[in-house]
Every structure is written in structure tokens, then in C-alpha cells.
C-alpha atoms as a PDB file:
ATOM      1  CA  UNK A   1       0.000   0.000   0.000  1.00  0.00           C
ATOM      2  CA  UNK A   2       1.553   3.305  -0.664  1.00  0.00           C
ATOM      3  CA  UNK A   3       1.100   6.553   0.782  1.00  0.00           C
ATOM      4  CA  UNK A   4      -1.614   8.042  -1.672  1.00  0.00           C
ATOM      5  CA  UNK A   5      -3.763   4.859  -0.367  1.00  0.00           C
ATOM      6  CA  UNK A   6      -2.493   5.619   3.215  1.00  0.00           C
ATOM      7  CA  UNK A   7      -1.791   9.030   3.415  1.00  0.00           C
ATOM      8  CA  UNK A   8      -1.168   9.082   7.169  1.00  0.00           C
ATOM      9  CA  UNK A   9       1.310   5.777   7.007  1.00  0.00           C
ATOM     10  CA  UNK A  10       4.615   8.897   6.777  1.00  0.00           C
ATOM     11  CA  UNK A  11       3.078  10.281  10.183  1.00  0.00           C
ATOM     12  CA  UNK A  12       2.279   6.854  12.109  1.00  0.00           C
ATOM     13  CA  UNK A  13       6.215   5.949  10.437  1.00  0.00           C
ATOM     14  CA  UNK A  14       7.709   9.113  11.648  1.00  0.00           C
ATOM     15  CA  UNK A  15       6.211   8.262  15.152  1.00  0.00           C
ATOM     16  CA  UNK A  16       7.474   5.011  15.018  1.00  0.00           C
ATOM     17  CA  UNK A  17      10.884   6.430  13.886  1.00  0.00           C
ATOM     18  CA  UNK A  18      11.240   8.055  16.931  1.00  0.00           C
ATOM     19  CA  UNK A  19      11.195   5.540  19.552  1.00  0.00           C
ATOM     20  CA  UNK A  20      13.261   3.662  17.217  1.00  0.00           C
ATOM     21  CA  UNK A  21      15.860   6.187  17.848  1.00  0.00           C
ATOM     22  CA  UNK A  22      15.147   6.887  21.249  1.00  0.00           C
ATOM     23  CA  UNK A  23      15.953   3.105  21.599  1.00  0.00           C
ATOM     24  CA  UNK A  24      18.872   3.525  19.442  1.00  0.00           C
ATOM     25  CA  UNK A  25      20.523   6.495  21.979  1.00  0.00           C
ATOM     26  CA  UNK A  26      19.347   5.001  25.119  1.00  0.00           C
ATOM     27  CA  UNK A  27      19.396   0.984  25.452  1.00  0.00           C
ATOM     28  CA  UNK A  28      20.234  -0.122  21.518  1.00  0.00           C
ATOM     29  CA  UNK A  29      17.232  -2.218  22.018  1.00  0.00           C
ATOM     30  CA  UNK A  30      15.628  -1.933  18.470  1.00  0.00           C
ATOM     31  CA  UNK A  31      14.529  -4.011  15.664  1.00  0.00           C
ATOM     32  CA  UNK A  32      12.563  -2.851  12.583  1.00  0.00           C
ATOM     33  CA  UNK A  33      10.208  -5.784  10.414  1.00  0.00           C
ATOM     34  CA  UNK A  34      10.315  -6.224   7.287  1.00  0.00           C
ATOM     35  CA  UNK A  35       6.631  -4.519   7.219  1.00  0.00           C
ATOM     36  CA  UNK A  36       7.911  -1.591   8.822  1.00  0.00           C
ATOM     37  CA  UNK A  37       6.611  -2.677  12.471  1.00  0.00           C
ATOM     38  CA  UNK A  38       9.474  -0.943  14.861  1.00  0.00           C
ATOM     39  CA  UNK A  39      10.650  -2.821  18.726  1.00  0.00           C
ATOM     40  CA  UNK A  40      12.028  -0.323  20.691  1.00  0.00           C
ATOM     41  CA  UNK A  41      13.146  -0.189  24.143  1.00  0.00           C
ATOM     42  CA  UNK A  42      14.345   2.550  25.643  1.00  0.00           C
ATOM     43  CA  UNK A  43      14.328   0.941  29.726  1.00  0.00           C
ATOM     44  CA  UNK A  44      11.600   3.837  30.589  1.00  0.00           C
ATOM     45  CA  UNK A  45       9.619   3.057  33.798  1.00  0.00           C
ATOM     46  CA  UNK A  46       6.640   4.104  30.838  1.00  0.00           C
ATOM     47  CA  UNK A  47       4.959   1.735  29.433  1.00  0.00           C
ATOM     48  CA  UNK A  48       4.195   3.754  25.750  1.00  0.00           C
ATOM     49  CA  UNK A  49       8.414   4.360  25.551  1.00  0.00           C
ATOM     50  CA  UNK A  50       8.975   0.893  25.116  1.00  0.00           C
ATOM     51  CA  UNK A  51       7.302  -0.757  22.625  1.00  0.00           C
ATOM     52  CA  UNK A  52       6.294  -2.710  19.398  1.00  0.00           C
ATOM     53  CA  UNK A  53       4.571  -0.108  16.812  1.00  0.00           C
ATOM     54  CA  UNK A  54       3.005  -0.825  13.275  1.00  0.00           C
ATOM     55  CA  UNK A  55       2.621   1.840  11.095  1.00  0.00           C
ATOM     56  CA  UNK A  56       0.617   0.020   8.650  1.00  0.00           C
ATOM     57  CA  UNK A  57      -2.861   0.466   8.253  1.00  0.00           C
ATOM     58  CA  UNK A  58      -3.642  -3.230   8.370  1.00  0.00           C
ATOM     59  CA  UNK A  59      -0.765  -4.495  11.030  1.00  0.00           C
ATOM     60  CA  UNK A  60       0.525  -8.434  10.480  1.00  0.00           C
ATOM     61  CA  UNK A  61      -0.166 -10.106  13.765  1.00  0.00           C
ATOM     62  CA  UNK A  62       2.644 -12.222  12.725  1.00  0.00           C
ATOM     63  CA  UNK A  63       5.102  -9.621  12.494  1.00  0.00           C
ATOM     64  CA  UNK A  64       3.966  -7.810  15.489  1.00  0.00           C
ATOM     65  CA  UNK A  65       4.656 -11.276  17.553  1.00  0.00           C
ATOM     66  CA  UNK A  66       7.982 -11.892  16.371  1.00  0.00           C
ATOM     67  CA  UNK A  67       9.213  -8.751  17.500  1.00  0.00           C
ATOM     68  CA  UNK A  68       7.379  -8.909  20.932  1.00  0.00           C
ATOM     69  CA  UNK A  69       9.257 -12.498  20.884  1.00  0.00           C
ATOM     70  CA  UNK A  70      12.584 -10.015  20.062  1.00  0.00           C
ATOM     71  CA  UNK A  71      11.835  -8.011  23.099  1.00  0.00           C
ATOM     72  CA  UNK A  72      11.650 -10.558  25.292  1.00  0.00           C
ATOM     73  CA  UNK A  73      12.604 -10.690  28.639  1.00  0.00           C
ATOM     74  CA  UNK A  74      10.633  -7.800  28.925  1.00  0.00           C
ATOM     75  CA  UNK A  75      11.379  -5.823  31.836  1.00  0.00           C
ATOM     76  CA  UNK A  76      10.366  -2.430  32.061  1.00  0.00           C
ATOM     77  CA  UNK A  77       6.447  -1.988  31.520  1.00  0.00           C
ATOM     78  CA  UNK A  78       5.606  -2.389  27.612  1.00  0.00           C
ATOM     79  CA  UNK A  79       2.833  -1.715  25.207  1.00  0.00           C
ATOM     80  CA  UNK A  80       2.091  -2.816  21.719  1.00  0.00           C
ATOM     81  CA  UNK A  81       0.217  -0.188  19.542  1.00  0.00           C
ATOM     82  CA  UNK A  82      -1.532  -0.255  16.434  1.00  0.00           C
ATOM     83  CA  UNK A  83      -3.541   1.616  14.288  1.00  0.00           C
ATOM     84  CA  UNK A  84      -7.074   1.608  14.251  1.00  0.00           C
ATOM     85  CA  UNK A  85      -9.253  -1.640  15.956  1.00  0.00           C
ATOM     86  CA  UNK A  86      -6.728  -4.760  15.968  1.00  0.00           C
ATOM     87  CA  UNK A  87      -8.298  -7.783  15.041  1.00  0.00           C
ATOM     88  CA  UNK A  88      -8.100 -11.352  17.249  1.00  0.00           C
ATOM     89  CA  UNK A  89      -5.413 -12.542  16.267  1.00  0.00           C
ATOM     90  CA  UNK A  90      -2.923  -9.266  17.441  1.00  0.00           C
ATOM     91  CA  UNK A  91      -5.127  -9.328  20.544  1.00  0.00           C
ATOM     92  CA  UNK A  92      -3.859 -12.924  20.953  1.00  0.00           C
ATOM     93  CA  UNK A  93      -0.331 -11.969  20.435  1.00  0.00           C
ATOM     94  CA  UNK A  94      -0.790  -9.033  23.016  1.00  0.00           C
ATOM     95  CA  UNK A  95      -3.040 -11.243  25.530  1.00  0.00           C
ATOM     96  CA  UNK A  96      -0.332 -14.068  25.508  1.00  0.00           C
ATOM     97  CA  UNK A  97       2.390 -11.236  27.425  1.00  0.00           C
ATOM     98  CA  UNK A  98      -0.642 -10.659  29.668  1.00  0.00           C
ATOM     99  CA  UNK A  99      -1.160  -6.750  27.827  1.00  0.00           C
ATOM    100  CA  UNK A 100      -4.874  -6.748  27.874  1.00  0.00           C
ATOM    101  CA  UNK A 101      -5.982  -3.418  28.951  1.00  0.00           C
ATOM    102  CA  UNK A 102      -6.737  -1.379  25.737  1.00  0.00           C
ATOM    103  CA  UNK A 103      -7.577   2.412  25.127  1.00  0.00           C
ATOM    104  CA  UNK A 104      -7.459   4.532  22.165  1.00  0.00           C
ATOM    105  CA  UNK A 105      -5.859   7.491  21.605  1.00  0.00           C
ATOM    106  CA  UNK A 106      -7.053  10.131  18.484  1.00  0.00           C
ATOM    107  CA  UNK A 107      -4.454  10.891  16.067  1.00  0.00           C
ATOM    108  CA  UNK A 108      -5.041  14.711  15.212  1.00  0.00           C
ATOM    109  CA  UNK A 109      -2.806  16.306  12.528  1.00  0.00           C
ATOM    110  CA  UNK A 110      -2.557  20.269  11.632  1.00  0.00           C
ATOM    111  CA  UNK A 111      -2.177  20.500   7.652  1.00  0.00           C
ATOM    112  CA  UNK A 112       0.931  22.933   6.455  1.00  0.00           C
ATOM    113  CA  UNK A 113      -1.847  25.259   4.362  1.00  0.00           C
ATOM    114  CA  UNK A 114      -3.094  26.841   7.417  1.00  0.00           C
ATOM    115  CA  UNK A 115       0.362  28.388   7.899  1.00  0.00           C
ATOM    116  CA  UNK A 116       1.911  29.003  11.375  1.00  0.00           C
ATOM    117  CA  UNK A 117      -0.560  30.002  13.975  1.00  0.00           C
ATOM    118  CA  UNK A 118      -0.221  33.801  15.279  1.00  0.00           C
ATOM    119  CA  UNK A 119       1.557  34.170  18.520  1.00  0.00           C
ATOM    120  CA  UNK A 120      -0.313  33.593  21.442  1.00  0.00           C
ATOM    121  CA  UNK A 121      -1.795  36.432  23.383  1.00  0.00           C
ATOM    122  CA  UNK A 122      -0.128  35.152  27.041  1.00  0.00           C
ATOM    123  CA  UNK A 123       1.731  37.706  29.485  1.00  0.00           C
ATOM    124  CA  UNK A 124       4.959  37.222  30.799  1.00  0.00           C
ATOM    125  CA  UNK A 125       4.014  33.555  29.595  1.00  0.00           C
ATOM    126  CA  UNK A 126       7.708  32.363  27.977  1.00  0.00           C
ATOM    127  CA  UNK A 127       8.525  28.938  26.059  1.00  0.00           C
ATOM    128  CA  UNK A 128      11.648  27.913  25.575  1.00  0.00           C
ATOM    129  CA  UNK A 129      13.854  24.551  24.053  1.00  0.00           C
ATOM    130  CA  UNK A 130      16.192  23.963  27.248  1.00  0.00           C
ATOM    131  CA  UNK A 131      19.771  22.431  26.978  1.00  0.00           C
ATOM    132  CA  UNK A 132      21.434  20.232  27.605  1.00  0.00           C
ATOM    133  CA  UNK A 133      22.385  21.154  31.487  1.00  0.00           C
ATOM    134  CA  UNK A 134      18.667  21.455  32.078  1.00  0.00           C
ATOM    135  CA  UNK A 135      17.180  18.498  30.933  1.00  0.00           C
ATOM    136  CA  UNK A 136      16.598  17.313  34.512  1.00  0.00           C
ATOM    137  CA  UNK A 137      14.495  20.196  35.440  1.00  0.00           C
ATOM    138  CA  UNK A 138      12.494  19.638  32.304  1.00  0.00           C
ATOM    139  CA  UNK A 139      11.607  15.936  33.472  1.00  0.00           C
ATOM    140  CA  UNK A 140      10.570  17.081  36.731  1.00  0.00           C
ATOM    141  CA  UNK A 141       8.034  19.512  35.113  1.00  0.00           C
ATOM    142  CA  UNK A 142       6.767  16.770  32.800  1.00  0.00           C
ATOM    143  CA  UNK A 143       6.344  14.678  35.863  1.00  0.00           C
ATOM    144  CA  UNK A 144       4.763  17.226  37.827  1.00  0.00           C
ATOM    145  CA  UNK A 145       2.472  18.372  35.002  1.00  0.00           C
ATOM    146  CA  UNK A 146       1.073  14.582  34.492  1.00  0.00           C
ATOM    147  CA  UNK A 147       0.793  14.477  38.374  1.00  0.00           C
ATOM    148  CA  UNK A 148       2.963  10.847  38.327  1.00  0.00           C
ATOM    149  CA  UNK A 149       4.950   9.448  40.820  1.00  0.00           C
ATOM    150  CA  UNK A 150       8.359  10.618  41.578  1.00  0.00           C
ATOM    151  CA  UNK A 151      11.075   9.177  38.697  1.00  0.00           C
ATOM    152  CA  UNK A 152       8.141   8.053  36.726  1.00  0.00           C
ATOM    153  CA  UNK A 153      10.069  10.540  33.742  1.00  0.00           C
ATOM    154  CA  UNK A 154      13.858   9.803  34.955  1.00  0.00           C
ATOM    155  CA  UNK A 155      15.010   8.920  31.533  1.00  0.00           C
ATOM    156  CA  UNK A 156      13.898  12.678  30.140  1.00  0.00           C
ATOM    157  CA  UNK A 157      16.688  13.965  32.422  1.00  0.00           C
ATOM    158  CA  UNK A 158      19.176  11.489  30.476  1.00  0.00           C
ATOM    159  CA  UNK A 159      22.113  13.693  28.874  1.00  0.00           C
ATOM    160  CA  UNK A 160      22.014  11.051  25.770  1.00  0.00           C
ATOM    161  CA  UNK A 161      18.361  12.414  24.559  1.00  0.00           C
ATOM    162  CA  UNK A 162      20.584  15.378  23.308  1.00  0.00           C
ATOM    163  CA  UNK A 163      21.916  12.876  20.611  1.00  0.00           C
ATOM    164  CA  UNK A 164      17.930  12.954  19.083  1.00  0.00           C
ATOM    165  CA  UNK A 165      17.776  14.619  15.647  1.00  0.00           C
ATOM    166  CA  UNK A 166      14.981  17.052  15.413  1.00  0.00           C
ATOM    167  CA  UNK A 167      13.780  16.485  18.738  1.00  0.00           C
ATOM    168  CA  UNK A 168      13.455  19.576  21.173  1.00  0.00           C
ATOM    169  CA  UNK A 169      12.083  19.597  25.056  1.00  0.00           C
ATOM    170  CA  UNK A 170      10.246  22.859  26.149  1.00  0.00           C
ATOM    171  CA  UNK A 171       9.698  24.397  28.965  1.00  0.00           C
ATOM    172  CA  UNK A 172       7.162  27.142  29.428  1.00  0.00           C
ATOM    173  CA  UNK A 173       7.810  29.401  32.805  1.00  0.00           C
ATOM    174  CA  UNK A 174       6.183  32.523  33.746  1.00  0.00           C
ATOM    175  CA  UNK A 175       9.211  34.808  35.611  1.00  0.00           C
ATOM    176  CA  UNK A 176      11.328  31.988  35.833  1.00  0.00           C
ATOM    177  CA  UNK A 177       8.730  29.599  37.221  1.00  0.00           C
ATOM    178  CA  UNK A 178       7.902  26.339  35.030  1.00  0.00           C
ATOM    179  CA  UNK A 179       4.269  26.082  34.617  1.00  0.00           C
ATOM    180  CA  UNK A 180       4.253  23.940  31.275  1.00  0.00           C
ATOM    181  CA  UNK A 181       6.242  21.406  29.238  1.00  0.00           C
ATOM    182  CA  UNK A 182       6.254  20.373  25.536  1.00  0.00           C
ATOM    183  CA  UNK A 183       8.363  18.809  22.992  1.00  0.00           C
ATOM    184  CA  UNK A 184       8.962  18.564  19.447  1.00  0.00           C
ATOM    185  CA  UNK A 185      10.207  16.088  16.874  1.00  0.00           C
ATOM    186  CA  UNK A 186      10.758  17.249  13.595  1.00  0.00           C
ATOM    187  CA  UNK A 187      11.155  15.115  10.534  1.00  0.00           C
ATOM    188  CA  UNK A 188      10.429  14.810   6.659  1.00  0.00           C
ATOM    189  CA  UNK A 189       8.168  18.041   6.755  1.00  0.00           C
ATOM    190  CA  UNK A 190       6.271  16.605   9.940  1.00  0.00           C
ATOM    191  CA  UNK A 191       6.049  17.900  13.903  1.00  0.00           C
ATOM    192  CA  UNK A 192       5.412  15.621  15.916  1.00  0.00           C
ATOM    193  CA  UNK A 193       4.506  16.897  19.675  1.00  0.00           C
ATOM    194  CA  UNK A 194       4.676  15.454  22.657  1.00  0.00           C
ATOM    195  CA  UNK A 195       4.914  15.644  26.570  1.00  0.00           C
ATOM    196  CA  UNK A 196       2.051  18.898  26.330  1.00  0.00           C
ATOM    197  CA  UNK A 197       1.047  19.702  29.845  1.00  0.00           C
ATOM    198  CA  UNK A 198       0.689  22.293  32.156  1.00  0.00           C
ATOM    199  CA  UNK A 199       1.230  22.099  35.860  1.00  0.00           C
ATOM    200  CA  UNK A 200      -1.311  21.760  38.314  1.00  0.00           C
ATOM    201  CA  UNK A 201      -0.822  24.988  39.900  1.00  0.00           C
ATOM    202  CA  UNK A 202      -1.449  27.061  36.545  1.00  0.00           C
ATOM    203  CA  UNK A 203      -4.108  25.267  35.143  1.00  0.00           C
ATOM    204  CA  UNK A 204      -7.373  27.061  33.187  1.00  0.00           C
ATOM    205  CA  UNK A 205      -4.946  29.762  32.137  1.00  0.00           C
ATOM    206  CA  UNK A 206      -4.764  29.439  28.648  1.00  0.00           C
ATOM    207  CA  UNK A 207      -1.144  27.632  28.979  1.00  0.00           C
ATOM    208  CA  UNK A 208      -1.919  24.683  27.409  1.00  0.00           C
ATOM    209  CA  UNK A 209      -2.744  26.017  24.055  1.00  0.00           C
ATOM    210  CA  UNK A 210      -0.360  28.547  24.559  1.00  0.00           C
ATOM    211  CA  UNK A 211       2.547  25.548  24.888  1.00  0.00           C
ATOM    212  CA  UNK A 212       1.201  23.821  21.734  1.00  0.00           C
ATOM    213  CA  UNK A 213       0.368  27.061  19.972  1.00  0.00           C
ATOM    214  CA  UNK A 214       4.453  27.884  20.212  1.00  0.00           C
ATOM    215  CA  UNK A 215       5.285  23.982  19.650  1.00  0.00           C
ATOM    216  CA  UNK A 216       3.774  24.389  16.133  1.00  0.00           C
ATOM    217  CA  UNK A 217       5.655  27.265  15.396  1.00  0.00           C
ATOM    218  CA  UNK A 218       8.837  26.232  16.465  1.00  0.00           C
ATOM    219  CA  UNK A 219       8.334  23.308  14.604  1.00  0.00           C
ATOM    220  CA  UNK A 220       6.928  24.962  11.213  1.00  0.00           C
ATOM    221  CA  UNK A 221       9.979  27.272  11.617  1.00  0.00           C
ATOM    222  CA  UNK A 222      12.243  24.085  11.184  1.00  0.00           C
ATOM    223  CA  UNK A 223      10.381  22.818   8.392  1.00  0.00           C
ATOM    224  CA  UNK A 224       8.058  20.620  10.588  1.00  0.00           C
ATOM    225  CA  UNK A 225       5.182  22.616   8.322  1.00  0.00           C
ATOM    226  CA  UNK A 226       2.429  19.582   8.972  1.00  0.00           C
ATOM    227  CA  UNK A 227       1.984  18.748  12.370  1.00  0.00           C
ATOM    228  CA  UNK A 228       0.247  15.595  14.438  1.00  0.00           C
ATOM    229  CA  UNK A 229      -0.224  14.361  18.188  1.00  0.00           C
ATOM    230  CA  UNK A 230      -1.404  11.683  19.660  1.00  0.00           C
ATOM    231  CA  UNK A 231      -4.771  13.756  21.979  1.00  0.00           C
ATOM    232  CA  UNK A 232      -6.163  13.011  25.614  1.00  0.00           C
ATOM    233  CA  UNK A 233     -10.124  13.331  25.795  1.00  0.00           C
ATOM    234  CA  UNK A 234      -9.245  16.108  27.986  1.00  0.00           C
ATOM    235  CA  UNK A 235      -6.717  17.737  25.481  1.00  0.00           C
ATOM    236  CA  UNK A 236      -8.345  17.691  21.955  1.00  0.00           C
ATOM    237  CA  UNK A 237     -10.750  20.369  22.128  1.00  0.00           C
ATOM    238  CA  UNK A 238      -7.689  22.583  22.806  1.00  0.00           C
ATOM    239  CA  UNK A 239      -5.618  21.492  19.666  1.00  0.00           C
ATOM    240  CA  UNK A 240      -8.722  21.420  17.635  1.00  0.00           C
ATOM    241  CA  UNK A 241      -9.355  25.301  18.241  1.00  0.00           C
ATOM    242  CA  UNK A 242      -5.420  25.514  16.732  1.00  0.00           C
ATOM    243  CA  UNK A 243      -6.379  23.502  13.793  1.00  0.00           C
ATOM    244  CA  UNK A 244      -5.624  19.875  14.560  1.00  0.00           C
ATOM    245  CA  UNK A 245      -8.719  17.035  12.797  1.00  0.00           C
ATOM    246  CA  UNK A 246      -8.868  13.925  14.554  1.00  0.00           C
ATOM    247  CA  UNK A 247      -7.895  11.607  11.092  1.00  0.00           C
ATOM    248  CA  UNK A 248      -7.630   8.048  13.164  1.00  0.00           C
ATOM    249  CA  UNK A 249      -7.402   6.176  16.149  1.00  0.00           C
ATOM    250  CA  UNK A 250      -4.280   4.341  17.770  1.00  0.00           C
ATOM    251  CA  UNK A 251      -4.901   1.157  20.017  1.00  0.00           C
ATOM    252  CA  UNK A 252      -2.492   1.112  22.916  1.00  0.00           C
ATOM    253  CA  UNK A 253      -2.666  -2.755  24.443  1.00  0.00           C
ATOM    254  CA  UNK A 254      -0.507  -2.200  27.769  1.00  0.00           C
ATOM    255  CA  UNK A 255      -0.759  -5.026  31.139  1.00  0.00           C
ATOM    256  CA  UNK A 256      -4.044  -3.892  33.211  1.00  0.00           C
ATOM    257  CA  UNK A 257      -3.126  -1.360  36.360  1.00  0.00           C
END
């Protein structure tokens, strides 16, 4: 099938690219099928950064099991995503590792035509890429702004993730104080974004948009000009006021909590 029958199989592939080269920086746990299904491991104590992901539109149960085979012993917590409603025999594969629990995420993409989106209207409101030397205090954000358990985003503070092409972590801070976090991948004329959230503390501000608002534009400005993200329920009425149409569905098949 090629991409004028699929015409989302280069964003679901650049998506898959990237934990493929998370993987590569981080553990060098990584395999790629010959149907383009990626295994990547990158030793996160999250279950969606290690993984087996199938970009195709119609995944092969058969190729999605020999790479879960690949990953084995798995231990860090692990999911297995696909696009769209998987059929009984992938939910056999996944059911046979003991990953039962499913949800679905909507994959919402921002077409290049509607240009950059104007600068948000936000105060002292700031976003910035950090470096290097700061990556720890942008993992402590992230973990703060999706309220998880201490560590839960360790491997963010990793020097290593410098060593990703095209990828970018934000932090948004009002005088100095973090209230948001973001990142960006940028690849083939896509941005893909990640890791939006605002902190507890400023919530119903306007941040969150903000965040993705600037996101986009960083990313456009690097020639990211089309760009996707996986949505929470919570979070896609926010994008879609930017611009982002839900176009699919991704299954995420993680162990029950």
C-alpha cells in the first residue's frame, strides 16, 4: 500500500521512527520488520516508551509477535500499539504477554496550508527549548504536570536524549517559574509533539494552548510545516481550536493497572 492509499502511514512511520531512535541512543534495544513494524526499548519506567509499533494500516499479527518475541525478557512496563481496531489474532499476540488493557488514543494532525498560527496572546508567559544542562528540570516539570509518581520521567533527564535529531524539550515558565512542558520532533516536513502539559498549579490559564500554539511554530519554523499528536479526551478540544482534525485512532494494548 503506498502513501496516496495511506496518506497518514509517513506520520504513524515518523512516530514510530522516533522511539526507534530513542531506543537507538538510550538501550540499543531496536529491531525494525520487514513490514515496517518498529521494537524499541528505551528501559523507561513508561509503558508507551517501550514498545512494538506498526505503522501500517492493516498491522501483520505475525510480524507484530515476532518482535514482541525479540523483546523478550521484557522488563520495564511495555505496550504494543496499532492503528485503528486490531483484530483477534494481534489481541492474541498481546493477551499471551498478559497486555490486555486497551484504550485509544485520536491521532489529530494540523495540515501545512493553514500556515503558522499567530503568537499567542499570554503575558509574561515564555517557552523555551532547554539544553542540555537542564534536561533534569524539564523531566521534573513533565512529571509534575502529568501528576505521576516521583522518577516516573527519569530517563527525560538522560544527557544522551541530546543525541535525538529534530527532537526539542520545552519548557514554558512565567518569571522563571515552570508552569508547562512540551516537545517537538521534527522530521520529513512533519512535527510531531509530545509531553504537552501544564502544571497543576497554573491550570485554566490558557497555557496549554499557549505551549502547543508555540510547539507548532517552532516546529513549522524548522520545516516541521504539517503537524500531528497523539490527543487526551481532555486535550483535543484545545488542539482542535489551533487547527488539529482527529484523522484516526491508535490502540495502545498495555498489562491492566
Amino acid at each position: 500500500m503506498n502513501d496516496i492509499d495511506d496518506p497518514l502511514r509517513p506520520v504513524v512511520g515518523a512516530y514510530a521512527a522516533l522511539f526507534e531512535q530513542l531506543a537507538a541512543v538510550t538501550t540499543g534495544r531496536f529491531r525494525r520488520g520487514p513490514g515496517g513494524t518498529v521494537l524499541a526499548v528505551s528501559g523507561s519506567a513508561v509503558s508507551a516508551l517501550n514498545l512494538v509499533v506498526s505503522p501500517a494500516l492493516v498491522p501483520d499479527p505475525e510480524e507484530v509477535a515476532l518482535l514482541a518475541a525479540a523483546g523478550t525478557p521484557w522488563e520495564v512496563p511495555w505496550s504494543i500499539q496499532v492503528r485503528g481496531v486490531p483484530g483477534p489474532r494481534l489481541a492474541a499476540v498481546a493477551a499471551g504477554y498478559g497486555l490486555t488493557a486497551f484504550s485509544s488514543e485520536p491521532l489529530m494532525v494540523r495540515p501545512a496550508e493553514l500556515g503558522p498560527p499567530e503568537p499567542p496572546a499570554t503575558g509574561d508567559l515564555r517557552v523555551r527549548a532547554v539544553p542540555v544542562e537542564e534536561f533534569g528540570r524539564y523531566a521534573e516539570a513533565v512529571t509534575e504536570g502529568f501528576q505521576a509518581p516521583a522518577g516516573t520521567f527519569e530517563l527525560l533527564a538522560d544527557p544522551v536524549l541530546a543525541k535525538l535529531d529534530g527532537v526539542a524539550f520545552h519548557l514554558a515558565e512565567v518569571d522563571g517559574i515552570p508552569v508547562g512542558t512540551g516537545m517537538t520532533a521534527v522530521s520529513g516536513g512533519l512535527t510531531g509533539i509530545f509531553n504537552v502539559t501544564t502544571l497543576p498549579a497554573h491550570r485554566r490559564r490558557g497555557y496549554g494552548r499557549a505551549v502547543t500554539a508555540e510547539l507548532v511554530r517552532a516546529g513549522f519554523a524548522a520545516g516541521g510545516t504539517t503537524a500531528y499528536l497523539y490527543a487526551s479526551e481532555m486535550g483535543a478540544s484545545v488542539y482542535a481550536s489551533l487547527g488539529f482534525r482527529t484523522r484516526e485512532h491508535l490502540t495502545v494494548i498495555t498489562a491492566p493497572s
